[in-house]
Each structure stands twice: as structure tokens, then as C-alpha cells.
PDB file of N, CA and C in Angstrom:
ATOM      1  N   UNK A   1     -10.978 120.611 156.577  1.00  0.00           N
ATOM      2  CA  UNK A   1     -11.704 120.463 157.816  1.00  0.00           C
ATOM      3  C   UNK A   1     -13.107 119.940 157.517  1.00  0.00           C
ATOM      4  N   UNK A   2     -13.589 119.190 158.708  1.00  0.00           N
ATOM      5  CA  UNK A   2     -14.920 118.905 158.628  1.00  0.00           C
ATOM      6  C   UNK A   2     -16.476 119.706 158.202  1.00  0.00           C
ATOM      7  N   UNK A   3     -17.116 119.377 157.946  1.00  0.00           N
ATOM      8  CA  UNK A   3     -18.039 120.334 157.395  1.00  0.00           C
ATOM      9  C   UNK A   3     -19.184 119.869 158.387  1.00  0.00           C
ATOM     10  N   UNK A   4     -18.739 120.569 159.980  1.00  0.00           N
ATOM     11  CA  UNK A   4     -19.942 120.313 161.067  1.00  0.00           C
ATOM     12  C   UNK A   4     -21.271 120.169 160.951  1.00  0.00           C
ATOM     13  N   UNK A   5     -21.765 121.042 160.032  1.00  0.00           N
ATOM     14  CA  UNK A   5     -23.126 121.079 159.693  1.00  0.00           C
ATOM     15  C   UNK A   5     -23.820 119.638 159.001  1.00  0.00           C
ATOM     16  N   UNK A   6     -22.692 119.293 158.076  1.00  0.00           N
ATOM     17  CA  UNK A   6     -23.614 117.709 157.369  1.00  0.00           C
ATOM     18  C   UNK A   6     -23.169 116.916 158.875  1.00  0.00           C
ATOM     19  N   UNK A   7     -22.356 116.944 160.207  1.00  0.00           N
ATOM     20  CA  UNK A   7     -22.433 115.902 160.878  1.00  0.00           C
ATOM     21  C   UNK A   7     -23.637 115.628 161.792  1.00  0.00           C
ATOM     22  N   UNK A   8     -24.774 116.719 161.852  1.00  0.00           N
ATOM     23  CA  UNK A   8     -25.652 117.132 162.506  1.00  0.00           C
ATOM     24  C   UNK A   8     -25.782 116.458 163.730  1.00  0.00           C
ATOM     25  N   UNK A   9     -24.770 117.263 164.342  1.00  0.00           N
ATOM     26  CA  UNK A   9     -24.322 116.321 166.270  1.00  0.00           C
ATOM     27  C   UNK A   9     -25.574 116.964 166.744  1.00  0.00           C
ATOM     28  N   UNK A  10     -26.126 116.529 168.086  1.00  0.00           N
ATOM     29  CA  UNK A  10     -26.610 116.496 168.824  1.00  0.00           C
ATOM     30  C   UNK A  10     -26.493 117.424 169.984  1.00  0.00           C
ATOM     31  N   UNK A  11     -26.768 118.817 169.958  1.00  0.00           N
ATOM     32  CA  UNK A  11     -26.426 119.534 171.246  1.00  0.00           C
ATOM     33  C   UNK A  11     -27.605 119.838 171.996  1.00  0.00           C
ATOM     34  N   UNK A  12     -27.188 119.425 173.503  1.00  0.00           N
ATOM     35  CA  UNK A  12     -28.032 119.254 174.463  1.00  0.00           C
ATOM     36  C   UNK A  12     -29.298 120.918 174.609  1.00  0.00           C
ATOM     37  N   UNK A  13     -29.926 121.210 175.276  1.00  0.00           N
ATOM     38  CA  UNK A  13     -30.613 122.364 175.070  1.00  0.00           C
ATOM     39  C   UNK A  13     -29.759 123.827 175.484  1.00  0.00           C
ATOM     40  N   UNK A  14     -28.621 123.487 175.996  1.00  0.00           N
ATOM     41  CA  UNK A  14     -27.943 124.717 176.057  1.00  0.00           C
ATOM     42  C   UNK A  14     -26.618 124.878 174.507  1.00  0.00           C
ATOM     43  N   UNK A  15     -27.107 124.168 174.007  1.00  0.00           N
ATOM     44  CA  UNK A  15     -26.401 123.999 173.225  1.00  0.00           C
ATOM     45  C   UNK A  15     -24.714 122.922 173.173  1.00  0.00           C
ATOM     46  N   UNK A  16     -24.718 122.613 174.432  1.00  0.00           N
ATOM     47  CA  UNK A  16     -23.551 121.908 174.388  1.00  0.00           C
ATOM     48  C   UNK A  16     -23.911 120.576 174.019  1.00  0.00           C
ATOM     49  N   UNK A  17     -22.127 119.743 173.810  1.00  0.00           N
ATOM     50  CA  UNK A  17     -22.078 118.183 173.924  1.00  0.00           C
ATOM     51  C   UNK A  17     -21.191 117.455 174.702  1.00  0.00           C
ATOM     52  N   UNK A  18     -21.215 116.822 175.351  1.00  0.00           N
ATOM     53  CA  UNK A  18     -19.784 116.377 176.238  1.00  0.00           C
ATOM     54  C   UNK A  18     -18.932 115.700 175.481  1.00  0.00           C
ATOM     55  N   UNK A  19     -17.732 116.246 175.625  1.00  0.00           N
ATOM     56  CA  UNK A  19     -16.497 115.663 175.038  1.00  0.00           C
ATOM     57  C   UNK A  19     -15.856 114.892 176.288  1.00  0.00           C
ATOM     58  N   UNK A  20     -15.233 113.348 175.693  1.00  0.00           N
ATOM     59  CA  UNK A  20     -14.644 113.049 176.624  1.00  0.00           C
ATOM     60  C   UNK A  20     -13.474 113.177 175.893  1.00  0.00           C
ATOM     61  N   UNK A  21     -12.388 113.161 176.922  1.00  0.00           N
ATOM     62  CA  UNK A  21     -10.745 113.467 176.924  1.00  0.00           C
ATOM     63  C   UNK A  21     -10.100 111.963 176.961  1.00  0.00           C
ATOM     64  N   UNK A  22      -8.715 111.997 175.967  1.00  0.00           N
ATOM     65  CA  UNK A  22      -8.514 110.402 176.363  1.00  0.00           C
ATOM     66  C   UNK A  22      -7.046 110.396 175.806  1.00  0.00           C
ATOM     67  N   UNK A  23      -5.864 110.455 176.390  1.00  0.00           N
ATOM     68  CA  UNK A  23      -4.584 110.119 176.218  1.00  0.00           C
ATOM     69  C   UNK A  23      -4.920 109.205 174.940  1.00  0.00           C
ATOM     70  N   UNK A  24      -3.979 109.423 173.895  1.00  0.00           N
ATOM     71  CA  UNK A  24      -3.648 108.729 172.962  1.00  0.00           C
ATOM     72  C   UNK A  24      -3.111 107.207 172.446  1.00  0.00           C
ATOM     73  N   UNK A  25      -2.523 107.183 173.125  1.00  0.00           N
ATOM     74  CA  UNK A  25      -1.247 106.039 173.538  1.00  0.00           C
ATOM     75  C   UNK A  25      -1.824 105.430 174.431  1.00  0.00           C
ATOM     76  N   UNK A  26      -2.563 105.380 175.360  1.00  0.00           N
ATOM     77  CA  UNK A  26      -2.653 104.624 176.776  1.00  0.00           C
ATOM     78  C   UNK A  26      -4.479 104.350 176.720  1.00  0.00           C
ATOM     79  N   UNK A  27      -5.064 104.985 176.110  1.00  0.00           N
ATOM     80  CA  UNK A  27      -6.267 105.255 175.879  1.00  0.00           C
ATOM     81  C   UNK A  27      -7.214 105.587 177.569  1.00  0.00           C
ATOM     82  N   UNK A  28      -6.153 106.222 178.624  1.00  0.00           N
ATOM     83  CA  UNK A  28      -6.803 106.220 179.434  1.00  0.00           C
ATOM     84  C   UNK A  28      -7.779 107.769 179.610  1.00  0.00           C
ATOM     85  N   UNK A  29      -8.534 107.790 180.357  1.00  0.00           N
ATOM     86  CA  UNK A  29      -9.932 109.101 179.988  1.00  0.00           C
ATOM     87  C   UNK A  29      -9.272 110.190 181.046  1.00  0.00           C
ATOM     88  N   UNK A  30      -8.789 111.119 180.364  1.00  0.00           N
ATOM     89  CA  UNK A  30      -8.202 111.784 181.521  1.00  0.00           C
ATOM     90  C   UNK A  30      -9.182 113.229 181.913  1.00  0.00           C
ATOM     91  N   UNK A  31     -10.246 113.258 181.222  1.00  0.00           N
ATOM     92  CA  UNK A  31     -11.457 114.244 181.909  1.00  0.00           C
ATOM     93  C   UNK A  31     -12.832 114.622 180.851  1.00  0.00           C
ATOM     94  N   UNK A  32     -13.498 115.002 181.312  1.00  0.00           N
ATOM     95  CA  UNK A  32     -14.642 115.126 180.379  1.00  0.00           C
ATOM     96  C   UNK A  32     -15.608 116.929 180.641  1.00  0.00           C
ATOM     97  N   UNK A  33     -15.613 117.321 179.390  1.00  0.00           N
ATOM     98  CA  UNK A  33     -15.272 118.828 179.270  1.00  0.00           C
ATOM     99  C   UNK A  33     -16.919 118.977 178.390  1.00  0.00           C
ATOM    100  N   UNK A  34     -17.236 120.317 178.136  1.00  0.00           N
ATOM    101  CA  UNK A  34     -18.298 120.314 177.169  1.00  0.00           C
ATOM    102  C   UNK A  34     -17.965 120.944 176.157  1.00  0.00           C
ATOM    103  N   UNK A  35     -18.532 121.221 174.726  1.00  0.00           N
ATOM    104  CA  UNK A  35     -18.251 122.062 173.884  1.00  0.00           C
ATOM    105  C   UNK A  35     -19.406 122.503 173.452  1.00  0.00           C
ATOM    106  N   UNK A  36     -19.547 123.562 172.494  1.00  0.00           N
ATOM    107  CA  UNK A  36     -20.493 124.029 172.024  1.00  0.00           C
ATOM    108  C   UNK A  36     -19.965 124.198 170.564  1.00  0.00           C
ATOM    109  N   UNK A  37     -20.681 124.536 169.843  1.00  0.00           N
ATOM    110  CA  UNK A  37     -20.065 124.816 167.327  1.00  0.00           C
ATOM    111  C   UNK A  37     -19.207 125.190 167.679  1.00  0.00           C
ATOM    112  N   UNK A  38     -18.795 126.327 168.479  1.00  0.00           N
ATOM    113  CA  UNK A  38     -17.805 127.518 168.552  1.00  0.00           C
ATOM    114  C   UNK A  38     -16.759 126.882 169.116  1.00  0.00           C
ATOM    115  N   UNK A  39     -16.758 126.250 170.465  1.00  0.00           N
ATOM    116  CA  UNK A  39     -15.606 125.680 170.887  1.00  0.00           C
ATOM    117  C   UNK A  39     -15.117 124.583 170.210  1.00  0.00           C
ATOM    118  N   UNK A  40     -15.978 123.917 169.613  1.00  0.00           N
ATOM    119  CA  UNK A  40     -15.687 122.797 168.914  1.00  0.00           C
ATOM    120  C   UNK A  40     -14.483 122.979 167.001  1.00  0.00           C
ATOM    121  N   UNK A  41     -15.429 124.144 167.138  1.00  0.00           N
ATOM    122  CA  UNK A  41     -14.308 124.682 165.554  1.00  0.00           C
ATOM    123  C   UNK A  41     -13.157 124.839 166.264  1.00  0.00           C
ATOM    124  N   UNK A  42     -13.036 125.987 167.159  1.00  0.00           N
ATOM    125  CA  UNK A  42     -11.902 126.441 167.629  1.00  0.00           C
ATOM    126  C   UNK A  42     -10.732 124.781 168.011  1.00  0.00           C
ATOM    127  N   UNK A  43     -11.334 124.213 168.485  1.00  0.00           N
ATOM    128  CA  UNK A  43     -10.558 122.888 168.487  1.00  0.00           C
ATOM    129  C   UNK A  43     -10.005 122.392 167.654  1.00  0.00           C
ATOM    130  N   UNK A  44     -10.933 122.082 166.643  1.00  0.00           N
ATOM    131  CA  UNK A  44     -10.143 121.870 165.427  1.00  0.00           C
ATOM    132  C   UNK A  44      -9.500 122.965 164.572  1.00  0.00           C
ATOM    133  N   UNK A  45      -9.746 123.552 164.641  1.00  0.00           N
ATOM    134  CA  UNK A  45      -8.206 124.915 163.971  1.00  0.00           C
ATOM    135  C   UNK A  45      -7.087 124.923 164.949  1.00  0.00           C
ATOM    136  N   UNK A  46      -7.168 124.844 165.776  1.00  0.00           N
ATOM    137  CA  UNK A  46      -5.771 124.843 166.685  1.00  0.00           C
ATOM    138  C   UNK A  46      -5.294 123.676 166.860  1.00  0.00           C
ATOM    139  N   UNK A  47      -6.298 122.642 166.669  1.00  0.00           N
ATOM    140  CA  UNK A  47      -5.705 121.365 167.274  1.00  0.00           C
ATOM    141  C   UNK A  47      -5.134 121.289 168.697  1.00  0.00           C
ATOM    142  N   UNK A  48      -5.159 122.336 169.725  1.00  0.00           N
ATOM    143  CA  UNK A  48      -5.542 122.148 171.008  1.00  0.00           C
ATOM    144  C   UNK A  48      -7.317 121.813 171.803  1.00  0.00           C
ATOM    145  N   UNK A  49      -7.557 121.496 172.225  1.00  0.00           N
ATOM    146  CA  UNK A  49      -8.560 121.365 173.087  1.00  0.00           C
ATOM    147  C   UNK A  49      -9.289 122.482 173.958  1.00  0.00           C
ATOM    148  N   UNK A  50     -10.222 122.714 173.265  1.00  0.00           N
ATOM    149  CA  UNK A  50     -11.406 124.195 173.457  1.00  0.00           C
ATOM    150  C   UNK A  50     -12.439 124.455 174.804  1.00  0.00           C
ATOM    151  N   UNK A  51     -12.987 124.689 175.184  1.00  0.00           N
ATOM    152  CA  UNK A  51     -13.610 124.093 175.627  1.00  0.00           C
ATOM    153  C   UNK A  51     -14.731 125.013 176.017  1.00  0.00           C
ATOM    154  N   UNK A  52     -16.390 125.351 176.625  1.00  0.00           N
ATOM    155  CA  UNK A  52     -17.378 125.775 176.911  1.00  0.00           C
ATOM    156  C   UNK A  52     -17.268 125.610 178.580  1.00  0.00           C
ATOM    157  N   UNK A  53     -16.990 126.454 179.212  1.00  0.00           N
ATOM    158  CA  UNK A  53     -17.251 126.502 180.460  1.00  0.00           C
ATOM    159  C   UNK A  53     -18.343 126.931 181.018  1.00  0.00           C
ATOM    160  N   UNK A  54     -19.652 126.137 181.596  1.00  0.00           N
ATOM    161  CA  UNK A  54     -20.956 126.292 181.735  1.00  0.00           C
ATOM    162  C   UNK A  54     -21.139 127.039 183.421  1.00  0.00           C
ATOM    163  N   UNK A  55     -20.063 127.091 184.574  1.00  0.00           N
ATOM    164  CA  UNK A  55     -20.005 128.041 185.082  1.00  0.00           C
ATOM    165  C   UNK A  55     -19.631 129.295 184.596  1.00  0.00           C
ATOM    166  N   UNK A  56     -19.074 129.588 184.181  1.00  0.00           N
ATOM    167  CA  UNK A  56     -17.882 131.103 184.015  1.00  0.00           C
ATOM    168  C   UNK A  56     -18.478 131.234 182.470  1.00  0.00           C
ATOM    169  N   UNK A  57     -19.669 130.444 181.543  1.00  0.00           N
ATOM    170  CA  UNK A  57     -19.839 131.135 180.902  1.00  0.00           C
ATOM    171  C   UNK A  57     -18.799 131.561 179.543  1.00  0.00           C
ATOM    172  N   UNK A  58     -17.951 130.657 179.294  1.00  0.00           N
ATOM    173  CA  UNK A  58     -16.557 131.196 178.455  1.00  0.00           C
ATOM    174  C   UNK A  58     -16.120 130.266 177.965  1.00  0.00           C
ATOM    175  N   UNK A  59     -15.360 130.691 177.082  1.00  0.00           N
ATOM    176  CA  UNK A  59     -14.210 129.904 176.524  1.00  0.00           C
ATOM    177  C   UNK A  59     -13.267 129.592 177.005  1.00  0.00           C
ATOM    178  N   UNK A  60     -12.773 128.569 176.975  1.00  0.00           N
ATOM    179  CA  UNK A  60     -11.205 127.904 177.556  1.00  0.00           C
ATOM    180  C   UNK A  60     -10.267 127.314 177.301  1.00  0.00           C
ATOM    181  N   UNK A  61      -9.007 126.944 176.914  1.00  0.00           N
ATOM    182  CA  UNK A  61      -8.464 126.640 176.016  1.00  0.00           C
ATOM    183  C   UNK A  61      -7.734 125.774 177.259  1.00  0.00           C
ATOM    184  N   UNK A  62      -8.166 124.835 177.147  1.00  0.00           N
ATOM    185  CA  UNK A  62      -7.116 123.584 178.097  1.00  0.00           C
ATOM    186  C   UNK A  62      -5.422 123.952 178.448  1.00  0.00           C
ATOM    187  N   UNK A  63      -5.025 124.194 179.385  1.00  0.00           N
ATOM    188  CA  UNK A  63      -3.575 124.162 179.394  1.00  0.00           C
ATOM    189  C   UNK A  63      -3.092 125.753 179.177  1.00  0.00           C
ATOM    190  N   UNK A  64      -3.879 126.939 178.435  1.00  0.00           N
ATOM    191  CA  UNK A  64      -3.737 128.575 178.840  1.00  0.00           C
ATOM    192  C   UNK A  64      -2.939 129.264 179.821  1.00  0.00           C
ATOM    193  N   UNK A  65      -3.465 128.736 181.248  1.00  0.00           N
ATOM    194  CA  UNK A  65      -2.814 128.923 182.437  1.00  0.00           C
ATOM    195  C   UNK A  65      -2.125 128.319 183.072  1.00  0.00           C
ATOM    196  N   UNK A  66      -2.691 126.778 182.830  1.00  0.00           N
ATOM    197  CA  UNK A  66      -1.499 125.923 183.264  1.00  0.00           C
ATOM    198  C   UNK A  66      -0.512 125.552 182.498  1.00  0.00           C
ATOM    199  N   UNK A  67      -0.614 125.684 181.148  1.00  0.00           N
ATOM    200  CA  UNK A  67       0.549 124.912 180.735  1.00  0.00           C
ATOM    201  C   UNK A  67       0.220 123.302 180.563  1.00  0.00           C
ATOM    202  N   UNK A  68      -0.656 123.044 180.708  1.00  0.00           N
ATOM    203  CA  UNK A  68      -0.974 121.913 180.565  1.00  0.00           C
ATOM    204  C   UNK A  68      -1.932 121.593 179.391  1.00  0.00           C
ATOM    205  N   UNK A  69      -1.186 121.765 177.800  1.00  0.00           N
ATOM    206  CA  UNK A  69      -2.033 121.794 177.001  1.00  0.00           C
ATOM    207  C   UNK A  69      -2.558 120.732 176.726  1.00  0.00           C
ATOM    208  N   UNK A  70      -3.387 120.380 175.315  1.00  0.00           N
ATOM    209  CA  UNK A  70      -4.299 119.136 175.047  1.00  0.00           C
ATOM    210  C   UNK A  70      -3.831 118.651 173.719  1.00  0.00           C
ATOM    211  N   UNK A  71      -3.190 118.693 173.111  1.00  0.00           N
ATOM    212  CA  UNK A  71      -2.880 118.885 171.800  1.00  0.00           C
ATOM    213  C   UNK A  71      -3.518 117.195 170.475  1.00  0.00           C
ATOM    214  N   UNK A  72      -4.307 117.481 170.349  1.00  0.00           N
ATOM    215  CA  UNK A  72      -5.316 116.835 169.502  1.00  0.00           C
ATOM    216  C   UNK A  72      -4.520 116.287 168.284  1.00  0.00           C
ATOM    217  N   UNK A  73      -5.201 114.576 168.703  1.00  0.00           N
ATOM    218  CA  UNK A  73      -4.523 113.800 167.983  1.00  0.00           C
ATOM    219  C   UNK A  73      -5.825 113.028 166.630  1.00  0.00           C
ATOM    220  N   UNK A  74      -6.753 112.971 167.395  1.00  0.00           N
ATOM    221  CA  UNK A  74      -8.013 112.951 166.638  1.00  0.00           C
ATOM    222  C   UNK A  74      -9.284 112.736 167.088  1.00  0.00           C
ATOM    223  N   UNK A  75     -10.223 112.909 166.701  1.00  0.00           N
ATOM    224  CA  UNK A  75     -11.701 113.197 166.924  1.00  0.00           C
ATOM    225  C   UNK A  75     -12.492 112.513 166.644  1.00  0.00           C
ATOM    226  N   UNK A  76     -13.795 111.887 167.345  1.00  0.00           N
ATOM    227  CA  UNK A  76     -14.529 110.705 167.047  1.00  0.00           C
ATOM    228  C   UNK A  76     -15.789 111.327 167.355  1.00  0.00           C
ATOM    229  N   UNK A  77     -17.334 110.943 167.154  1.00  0.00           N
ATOM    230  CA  UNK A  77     -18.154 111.357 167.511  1.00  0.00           C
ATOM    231  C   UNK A  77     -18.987 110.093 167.605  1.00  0.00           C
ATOM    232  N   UNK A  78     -19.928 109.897 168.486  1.00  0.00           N
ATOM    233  CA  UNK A  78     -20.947 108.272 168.609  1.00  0.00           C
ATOM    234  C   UNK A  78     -21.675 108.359 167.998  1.00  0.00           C
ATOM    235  N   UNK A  79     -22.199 106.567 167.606  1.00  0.00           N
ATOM    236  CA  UNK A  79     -23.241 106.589 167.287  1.00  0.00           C
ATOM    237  C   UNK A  79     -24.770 107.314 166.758  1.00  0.00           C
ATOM    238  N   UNK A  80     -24.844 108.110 168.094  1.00  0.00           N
ATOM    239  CA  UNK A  80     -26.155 109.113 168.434  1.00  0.00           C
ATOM    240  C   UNK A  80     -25.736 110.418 167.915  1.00  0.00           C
ATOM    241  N   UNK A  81     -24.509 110.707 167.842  1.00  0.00           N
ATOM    242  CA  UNK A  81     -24.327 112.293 167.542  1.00  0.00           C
ATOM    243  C   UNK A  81     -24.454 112.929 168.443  1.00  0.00           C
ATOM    244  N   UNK A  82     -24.632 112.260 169.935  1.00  0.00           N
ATOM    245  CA  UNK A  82     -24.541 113.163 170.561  1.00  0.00           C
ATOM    246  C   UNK A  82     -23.547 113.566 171.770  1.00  0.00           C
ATOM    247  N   UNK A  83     -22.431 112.988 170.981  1.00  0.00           N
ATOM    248  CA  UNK A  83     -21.061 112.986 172.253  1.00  0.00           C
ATOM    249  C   UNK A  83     -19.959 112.976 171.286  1.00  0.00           C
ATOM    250  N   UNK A  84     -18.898 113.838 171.921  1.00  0.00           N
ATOM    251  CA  UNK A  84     -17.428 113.272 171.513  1.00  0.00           C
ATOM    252  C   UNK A  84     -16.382 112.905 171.950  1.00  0.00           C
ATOM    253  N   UNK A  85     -15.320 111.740 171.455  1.00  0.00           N
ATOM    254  CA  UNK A  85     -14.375 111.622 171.931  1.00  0.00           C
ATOM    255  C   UNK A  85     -12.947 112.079 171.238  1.00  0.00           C
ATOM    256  N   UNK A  86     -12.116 112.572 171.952  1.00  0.00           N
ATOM    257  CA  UNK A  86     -10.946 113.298 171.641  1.00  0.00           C
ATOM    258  C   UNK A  86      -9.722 112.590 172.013  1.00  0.00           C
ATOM    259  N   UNK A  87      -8.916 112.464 171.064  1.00  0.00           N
ATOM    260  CA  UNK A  87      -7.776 111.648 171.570  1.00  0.00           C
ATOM    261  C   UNK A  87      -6.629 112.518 171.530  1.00  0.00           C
ATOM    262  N   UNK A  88      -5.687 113.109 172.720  1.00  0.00           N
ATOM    263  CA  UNK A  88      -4.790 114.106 173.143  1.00  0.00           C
ATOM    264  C   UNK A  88      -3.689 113.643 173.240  1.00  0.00           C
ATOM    265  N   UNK A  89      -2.719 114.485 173.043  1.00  0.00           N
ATOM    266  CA  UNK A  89      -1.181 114.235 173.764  1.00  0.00           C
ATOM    267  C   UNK A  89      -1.264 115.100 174.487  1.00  0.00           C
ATOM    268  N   UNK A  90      -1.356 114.326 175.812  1.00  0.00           N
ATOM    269  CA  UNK A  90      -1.138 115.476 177.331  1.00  0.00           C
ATOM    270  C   UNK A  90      -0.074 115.973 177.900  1.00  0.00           C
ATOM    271  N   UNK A  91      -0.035 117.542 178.211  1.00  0.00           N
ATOM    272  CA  UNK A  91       1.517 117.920 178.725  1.00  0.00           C
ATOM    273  C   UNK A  91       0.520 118.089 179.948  1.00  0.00           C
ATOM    274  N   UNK A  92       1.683 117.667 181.025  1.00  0.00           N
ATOM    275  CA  UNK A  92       1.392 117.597 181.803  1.00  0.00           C
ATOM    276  C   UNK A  92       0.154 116.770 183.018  1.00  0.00           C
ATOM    277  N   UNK A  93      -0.460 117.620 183.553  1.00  0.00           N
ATOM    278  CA  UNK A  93      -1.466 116.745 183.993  1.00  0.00           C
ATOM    279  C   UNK A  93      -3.042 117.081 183.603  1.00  0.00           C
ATOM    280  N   UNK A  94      -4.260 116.344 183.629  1.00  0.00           N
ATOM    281  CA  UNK A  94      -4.951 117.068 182.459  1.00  0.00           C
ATOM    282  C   UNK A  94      -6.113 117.539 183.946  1.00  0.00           C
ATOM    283  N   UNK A  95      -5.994 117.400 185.059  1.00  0.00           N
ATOM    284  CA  UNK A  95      -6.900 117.691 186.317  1.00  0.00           C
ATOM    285  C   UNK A  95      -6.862 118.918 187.118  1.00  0.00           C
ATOM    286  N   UNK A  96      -7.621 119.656 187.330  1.00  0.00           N
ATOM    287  CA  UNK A  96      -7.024 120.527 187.996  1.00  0.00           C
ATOM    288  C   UNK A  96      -6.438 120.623 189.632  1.00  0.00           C
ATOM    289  N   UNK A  97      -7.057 119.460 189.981  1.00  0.00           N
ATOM    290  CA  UNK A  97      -6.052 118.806 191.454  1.00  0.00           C
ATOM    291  C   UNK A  97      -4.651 118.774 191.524  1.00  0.00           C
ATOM    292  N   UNK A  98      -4.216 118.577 190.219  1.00  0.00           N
ATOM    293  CA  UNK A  98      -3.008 117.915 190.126  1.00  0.00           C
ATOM    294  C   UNK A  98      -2.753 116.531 189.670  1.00  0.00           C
ATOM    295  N   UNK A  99      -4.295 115.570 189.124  1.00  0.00           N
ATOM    296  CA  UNK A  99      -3.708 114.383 188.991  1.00  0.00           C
ATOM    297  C   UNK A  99      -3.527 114.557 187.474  1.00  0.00           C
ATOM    298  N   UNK A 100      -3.052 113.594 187.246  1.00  0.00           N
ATOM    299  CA  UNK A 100      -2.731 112.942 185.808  1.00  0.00           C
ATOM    300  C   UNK A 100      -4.371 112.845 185.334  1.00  0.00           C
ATOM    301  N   UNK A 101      -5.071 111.926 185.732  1.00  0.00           N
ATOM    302  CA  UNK A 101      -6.346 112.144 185.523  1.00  0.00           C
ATOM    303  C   UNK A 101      -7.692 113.020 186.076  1.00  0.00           C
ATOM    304  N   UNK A 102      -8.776 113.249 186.052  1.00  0.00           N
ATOM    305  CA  UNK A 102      -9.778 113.880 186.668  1.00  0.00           C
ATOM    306  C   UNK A 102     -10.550 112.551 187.423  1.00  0.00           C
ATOM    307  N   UNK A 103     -10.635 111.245 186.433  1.00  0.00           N
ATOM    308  CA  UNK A 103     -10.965 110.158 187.095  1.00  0.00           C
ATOM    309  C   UNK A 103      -9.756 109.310 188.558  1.00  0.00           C
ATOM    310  N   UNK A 104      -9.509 109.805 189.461  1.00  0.00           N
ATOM    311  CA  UNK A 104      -8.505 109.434 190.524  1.00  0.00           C
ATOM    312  C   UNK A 104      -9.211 108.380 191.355  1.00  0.00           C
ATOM    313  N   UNK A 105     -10.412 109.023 192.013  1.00  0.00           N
ATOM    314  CA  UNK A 105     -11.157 108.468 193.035  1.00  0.00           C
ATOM    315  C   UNK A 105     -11.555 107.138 192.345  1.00  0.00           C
ATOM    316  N   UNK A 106     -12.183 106.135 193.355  1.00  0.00           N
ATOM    317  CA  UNK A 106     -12.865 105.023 192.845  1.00  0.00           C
ATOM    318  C   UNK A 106     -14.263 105.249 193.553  1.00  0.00           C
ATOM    319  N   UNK A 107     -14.753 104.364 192.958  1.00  0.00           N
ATOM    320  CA  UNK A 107     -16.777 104.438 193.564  1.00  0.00           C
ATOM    321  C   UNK A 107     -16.874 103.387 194.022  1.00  0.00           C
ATOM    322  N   UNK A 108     -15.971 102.211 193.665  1.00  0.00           N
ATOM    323  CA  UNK A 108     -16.311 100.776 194.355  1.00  0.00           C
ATOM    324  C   UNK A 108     -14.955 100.387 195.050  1.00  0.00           C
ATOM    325  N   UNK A 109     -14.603  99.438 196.085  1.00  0.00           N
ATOM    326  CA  UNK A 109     -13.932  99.107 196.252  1.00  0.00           C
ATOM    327  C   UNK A 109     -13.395  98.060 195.941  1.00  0.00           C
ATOM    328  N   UNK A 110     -11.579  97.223 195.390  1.00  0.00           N
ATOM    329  CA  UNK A 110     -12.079  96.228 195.103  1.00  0.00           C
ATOM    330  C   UNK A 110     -11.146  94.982 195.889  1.00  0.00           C
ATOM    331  N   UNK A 111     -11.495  94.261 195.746  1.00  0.00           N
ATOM    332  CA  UNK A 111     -11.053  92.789 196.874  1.00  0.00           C
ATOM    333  C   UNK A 111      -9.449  93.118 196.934  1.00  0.00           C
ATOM    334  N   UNK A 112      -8.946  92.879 198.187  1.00  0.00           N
ATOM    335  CA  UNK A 112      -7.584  93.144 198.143  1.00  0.00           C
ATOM    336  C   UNK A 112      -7.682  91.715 198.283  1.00  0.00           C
ATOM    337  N   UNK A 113      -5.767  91.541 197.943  1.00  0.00           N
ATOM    338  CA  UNK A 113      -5.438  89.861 197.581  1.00  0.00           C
ATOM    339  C   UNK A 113      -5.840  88.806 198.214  1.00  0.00           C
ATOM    340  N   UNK A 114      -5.910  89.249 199.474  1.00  0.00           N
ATOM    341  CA  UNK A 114      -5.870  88.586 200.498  1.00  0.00           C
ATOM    342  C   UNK A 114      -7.281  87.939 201.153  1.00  0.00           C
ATOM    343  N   UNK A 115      -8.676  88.530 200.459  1.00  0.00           N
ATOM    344  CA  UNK A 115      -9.494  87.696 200.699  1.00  0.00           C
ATOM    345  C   UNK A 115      -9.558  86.753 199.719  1.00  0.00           C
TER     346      UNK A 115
END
């Protein structure tokens, strides 16, 4: 395993970093979670997906209750050190709506064919 300490990431003042989530195979972003050292080890020893819940204060283990685990395919960190990306095999759906993604909605609209 990695030796976190020589990667000297970047955690924000509560101590977290945002992880983004990202199907393996398809490379599409299916949600973006935070971690903190602790959740972040725990990730990598299980090779499921950990996570810092900054309401509730806790730990979370993606997929626990739903069944909808994360199961970690590999781990990237940027440039800055101060973000990560996670590449998953998703059971199920990774949103808690129900979608496949957390990204569903759009912010822009875009030209239908016909103009």
C-alpha cells in the first residue's frame, strides 16, 4: 500500500479532499464524495469506497445499505494534491435518487435538431 504521508495531499481545513467517483469502463463521473486519512486508508484496505460524511459527521461505506457497492479499481490524485479520482466497478446505481449517476440534471440546454 501507499505510504500517504510521502504523498502529502492537500486537505481542505476540515481536513477533507473531494474524491470524484468514475465508472471504470465508461469513464463516466457517477458522484463526488469527500474523504478524510481515515476514510481514505479505509478505502484502500477494502478496496470499496469510504467515505467522510460532513453532515452526519461519519463514516460511510458506499453501497452498506444499499447494496450498491463501489468496488475500486484504481486511484489517482492531481496535480495540486489536492483532489482525488477513483475509478469503480458500480453495482448498481451510485445516486441516492436512484440514478445511475448523481450528475442527471443538465445546467444548460442544448439545441434540439431541429433548429
Amino acid at each position: 500500500m501507499v505510504n500517504l504521508k510521502q504523498l502529502d495531499l492537500k486537505y481542505d481545513s476540515a481536513g477533507l479532499i473531494p474524491a470524484i467517483i468514475q465508472d471504470y469502463r465508461t469513464n463516466e463521473v457517477l458522484m463526488v464524495a469527500y474523504m478524510n486519512e481515515q476514510s481514505l486508508k479505509r478505502t484502500l484496505k477494502l478496496k470499496k469506497t469510504c467515505f467522510w460524511s460532513r453532515s452526519r459527521k461519519e463514516f460511510w461505506v458506499k453501497g452498506e445499505t444499499s447494496g450498491h457497492y463501489q468496488h475500486v479499481k484504481s486511484m489517482y490524485y492531481d496535480c495540486d494534491c489536492d483532489a482525488l479520482l477513483v475509478k469503480v466497478r458500480q453495482v448498481g446505481v451510485a445516486c441516492h435518487t436512484g440514478n445511475r449517476s448523481c450528475f442527471y440534471r443538465s445546467l444548460t440546454k442544448t439545441k434540439s435538431s431541429k433548429s
